[in-house]
PDB file of N, CA and C in Angstrom:
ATOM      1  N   UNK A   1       0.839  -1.180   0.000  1.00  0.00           N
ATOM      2  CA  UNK A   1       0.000   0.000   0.000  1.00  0.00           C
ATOM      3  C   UNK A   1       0.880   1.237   0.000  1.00  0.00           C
ATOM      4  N   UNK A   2       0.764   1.856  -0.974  1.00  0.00           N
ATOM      5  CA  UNK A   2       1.101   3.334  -0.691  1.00  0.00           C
ATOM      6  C   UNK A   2       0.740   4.289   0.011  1.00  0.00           C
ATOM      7  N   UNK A   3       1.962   4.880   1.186  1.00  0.00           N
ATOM      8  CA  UNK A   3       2.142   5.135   1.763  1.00  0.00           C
ATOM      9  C   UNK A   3       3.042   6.775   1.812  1.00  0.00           C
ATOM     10  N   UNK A   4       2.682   8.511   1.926  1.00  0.00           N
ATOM     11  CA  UNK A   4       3.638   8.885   1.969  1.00  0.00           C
ATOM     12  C   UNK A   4       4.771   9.037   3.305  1.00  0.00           C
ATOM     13  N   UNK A   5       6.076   8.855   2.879  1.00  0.00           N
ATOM     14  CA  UNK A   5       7.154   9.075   3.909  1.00  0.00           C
ATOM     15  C   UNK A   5       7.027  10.197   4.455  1.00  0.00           C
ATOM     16  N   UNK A   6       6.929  11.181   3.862  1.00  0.00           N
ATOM     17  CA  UNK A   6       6.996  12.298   4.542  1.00  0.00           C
ATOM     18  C   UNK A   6       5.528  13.097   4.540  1.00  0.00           C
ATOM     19  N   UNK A   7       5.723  14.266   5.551  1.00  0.00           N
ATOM     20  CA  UNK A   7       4.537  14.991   6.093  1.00  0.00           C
ATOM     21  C   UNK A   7       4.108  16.320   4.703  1.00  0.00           C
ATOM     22  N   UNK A   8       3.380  16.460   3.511  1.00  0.00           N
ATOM     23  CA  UNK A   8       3.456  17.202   2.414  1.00  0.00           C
ATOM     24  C   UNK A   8       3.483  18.826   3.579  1.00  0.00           C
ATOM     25  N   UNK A   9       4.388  19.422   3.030  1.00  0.00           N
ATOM     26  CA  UNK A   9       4.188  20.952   3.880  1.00  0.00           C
ATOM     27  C   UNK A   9       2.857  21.809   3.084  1.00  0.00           C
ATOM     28  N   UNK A  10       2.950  23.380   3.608  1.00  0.00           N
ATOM     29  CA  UNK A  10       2.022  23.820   3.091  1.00  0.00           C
ATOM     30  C   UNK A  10       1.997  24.597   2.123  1.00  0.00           C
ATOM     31  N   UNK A  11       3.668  24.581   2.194  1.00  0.00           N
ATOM     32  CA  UNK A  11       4.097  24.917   0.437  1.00  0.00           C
ATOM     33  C   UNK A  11       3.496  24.271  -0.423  1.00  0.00           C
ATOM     34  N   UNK A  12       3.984  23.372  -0.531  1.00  0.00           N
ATOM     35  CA  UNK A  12       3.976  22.170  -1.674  1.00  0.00           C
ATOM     36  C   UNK A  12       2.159  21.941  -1.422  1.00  0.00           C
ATOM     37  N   UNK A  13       1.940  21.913  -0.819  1.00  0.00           N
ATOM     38  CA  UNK A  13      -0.111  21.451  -0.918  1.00  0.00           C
ATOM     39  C   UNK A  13      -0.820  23.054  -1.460  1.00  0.00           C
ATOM     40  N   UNK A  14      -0.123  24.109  -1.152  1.00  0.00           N
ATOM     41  CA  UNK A  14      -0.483  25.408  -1.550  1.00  0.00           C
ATOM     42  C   UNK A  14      -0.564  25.308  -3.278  1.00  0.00           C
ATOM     43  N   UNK A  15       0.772  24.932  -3.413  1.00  0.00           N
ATOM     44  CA  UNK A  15       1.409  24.786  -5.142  1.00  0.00           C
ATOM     45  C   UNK A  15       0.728  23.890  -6.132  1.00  0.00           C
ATOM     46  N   UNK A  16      -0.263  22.473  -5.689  1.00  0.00           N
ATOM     47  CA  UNK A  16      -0.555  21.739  -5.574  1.00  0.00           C
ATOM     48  C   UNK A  16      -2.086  22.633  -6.715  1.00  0.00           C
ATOM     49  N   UNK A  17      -2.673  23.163  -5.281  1.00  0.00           N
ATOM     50  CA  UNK A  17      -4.186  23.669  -5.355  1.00  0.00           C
ATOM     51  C   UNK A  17      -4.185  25.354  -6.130  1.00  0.00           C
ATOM     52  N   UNK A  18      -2.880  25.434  -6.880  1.00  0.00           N
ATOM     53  CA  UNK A  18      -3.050  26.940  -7.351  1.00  0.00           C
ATOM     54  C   UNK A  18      -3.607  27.203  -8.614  1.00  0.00           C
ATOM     55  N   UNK A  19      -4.371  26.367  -9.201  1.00  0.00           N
ATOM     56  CA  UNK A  19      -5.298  26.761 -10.194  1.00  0.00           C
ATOM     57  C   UNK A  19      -6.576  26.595  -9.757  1.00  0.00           C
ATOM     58  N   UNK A  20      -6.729  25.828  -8.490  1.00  0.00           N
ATOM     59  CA  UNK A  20      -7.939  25.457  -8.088  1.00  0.00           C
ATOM     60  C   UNK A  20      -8.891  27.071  -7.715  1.00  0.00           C
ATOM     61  N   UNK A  21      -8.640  28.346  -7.875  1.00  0.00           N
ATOM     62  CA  UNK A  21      -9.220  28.786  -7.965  1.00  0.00           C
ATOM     63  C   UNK A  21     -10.000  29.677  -8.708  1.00  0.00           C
ATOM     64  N   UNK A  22     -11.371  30.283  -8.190  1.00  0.00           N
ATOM     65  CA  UNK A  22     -12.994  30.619  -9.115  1.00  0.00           C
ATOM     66  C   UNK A  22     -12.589  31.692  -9.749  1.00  0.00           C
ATOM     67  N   UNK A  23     -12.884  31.157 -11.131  1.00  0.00           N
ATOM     68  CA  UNK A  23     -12.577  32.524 -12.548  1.00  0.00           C
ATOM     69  C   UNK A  23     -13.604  33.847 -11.678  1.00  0.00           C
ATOM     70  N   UNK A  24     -12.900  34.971 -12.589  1.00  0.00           N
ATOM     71  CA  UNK A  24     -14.012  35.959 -12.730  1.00  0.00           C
ATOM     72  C   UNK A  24     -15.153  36.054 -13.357  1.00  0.00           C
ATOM     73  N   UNK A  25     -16.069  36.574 -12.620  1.00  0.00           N
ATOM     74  CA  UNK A  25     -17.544  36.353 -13.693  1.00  0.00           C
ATOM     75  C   UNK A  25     -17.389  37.731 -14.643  1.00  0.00           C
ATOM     76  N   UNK A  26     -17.287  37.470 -16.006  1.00  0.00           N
ATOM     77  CA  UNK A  26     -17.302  38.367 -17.397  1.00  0.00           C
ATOM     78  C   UNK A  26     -18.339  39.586 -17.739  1.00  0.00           C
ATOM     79  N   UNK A  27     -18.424  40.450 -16.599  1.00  0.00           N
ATOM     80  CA  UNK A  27     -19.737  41.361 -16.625  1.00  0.00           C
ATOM     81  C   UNK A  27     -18.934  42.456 -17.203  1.00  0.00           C
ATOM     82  N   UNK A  28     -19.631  42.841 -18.391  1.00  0.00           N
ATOM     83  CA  UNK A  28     -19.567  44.311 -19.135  1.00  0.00           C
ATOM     84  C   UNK A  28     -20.796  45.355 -18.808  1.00  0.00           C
ATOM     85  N   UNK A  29     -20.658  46.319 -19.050  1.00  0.00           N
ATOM     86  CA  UNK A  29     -21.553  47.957 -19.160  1.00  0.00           C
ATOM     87  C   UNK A  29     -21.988  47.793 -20.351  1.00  0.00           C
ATOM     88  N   UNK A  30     -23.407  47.816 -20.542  1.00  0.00           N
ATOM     89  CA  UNK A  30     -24.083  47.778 -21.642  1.00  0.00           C
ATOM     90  C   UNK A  30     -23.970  49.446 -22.256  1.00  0.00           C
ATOM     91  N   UNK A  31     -23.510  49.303 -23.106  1.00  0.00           N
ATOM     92  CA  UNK A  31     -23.494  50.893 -24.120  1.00  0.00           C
ATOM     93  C   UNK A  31     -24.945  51.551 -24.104  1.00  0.00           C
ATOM     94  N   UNK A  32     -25.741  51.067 -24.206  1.00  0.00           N
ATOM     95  CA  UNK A  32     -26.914  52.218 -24.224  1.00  0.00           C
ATOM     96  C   UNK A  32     -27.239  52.505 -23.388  1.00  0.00           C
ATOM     97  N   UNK A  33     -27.877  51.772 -21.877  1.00  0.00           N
ATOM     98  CA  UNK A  33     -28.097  52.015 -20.997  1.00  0.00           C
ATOM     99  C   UNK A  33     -27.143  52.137 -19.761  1.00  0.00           C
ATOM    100  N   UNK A  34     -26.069  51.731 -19.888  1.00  0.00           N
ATOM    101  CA  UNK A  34     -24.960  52.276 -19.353  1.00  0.00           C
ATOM    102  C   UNK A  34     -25.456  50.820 -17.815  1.00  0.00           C
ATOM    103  N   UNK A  35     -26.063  49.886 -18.024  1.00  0.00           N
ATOM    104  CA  UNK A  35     -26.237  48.823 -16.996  1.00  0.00           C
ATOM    105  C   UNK A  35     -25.201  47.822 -17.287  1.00  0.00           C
ATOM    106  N   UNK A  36     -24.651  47.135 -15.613  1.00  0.00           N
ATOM    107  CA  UNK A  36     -23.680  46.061 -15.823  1.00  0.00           C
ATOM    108  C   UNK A  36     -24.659  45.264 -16.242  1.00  0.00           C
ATOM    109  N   UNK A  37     -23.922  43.769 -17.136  1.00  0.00           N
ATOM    110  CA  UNK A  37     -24.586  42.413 -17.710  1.00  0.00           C
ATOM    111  C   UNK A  37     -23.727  41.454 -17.886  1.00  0.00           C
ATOM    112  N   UNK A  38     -23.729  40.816 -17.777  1.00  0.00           N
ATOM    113  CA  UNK A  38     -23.062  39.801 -18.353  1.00  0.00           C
ATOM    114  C   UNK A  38     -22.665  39.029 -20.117  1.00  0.00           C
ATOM    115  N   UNK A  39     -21.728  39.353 -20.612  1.00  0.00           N
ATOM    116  CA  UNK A  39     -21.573  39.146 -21.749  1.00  0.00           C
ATOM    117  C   UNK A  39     -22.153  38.425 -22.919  1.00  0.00           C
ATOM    118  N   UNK A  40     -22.343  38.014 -23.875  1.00  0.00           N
ATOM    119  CA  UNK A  40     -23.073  37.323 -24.631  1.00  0.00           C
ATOM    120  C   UNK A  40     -24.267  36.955 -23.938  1.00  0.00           C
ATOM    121  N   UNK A  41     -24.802  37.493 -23.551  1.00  0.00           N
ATOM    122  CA  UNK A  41     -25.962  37.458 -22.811  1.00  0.00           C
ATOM    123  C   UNK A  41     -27.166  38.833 -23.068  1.00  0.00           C
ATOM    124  N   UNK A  42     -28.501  38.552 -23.354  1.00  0.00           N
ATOM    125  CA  UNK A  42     -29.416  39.242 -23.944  1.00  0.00           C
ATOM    126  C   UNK A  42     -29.623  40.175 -22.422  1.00  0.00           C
ATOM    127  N   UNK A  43     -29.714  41.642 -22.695  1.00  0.00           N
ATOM    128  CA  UNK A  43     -30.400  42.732 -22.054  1.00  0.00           C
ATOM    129  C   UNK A  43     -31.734  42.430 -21.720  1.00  0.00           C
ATOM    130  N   UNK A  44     -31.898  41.831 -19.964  1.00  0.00           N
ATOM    131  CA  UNK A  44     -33.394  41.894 -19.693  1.00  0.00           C
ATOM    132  C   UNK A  44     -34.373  42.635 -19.764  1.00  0.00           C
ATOM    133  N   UNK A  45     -33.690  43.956 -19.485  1.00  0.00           N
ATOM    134  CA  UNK A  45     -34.333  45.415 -19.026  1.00  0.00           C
ATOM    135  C   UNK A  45     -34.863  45.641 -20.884  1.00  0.00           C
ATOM    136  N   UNK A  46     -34.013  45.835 -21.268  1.00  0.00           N
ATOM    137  CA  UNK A  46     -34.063  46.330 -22.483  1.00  0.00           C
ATOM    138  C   UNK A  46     -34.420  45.791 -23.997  1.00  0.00           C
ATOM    139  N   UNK A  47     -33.645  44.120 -23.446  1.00  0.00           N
ATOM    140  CA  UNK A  47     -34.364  43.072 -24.907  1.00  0.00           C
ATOM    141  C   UNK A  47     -33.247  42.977 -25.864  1.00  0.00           C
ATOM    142  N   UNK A  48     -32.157  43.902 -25.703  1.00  0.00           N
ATOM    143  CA  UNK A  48     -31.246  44.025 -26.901  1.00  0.00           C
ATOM    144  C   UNK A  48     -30.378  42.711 -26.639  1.00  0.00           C
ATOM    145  N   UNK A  49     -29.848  42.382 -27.431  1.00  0.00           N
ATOM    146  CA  UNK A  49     -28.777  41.495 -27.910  1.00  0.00           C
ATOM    147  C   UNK A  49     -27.599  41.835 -28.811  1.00  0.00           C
ATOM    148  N   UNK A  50     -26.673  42.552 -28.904  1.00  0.00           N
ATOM    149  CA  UNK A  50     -25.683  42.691 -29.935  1.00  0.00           C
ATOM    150  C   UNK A  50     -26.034  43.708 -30.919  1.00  0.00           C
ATOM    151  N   UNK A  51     -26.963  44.278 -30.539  1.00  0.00           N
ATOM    152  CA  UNK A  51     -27.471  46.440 -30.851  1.00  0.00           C
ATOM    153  C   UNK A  51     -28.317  45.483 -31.699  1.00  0.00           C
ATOM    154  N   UNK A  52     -29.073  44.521 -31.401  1.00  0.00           N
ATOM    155  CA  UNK A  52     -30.445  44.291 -32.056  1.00  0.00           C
ATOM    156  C   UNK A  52     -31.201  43.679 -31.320  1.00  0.00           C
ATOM    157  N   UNK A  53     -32.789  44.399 -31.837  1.00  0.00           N
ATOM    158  CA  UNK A  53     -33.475  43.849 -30.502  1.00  0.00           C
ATOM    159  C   UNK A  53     -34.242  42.475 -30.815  1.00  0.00           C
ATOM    160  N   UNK A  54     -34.336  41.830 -29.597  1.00  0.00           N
ATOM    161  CA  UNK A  54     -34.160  40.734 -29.667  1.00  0.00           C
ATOM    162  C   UNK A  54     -35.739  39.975 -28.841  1.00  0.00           C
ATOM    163  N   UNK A  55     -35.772  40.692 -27.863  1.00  0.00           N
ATOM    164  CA  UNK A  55     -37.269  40.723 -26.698  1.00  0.00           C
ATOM    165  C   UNK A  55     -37.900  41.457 -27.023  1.00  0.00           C
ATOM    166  N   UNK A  56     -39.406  41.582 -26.984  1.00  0.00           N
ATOM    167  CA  UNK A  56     -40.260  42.509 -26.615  1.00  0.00           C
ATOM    168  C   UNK A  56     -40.858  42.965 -25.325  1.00  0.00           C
ATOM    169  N   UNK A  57     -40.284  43.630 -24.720  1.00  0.00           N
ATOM    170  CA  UNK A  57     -40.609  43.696 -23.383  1.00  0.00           C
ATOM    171  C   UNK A  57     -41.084  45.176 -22.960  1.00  0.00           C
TER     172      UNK A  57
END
């Protein structure tokens, strides 16, 4: 059975887990209304999608 010899420090377990962390969430300022949103993602408020409208709301 494998077994480690030694005790991993908290270097090496730090170095280990350093991609393990949460991206940024991709929120832009919508140009017309000047509201944060989230990218490729349709304007609730507004309906637009990519300066065309897309909802009727």
């Amino acid at each position: 059975m494998a077994v480690p010899k030694r005790k991993t420090s908290k270097s090496k377990r730090n170095q280990r887990r350093s991609h393990h962390k949460v991206s940024d969430v991709n929120i832009v300022e919508d140009k017309k209304t000047g509201e944060y949103k989230l990218s490729h993602h349709v304007d609730l408020k507004s309906g637009f999608y990519n300066g065309k409208k897309i909802l009727d709301i």
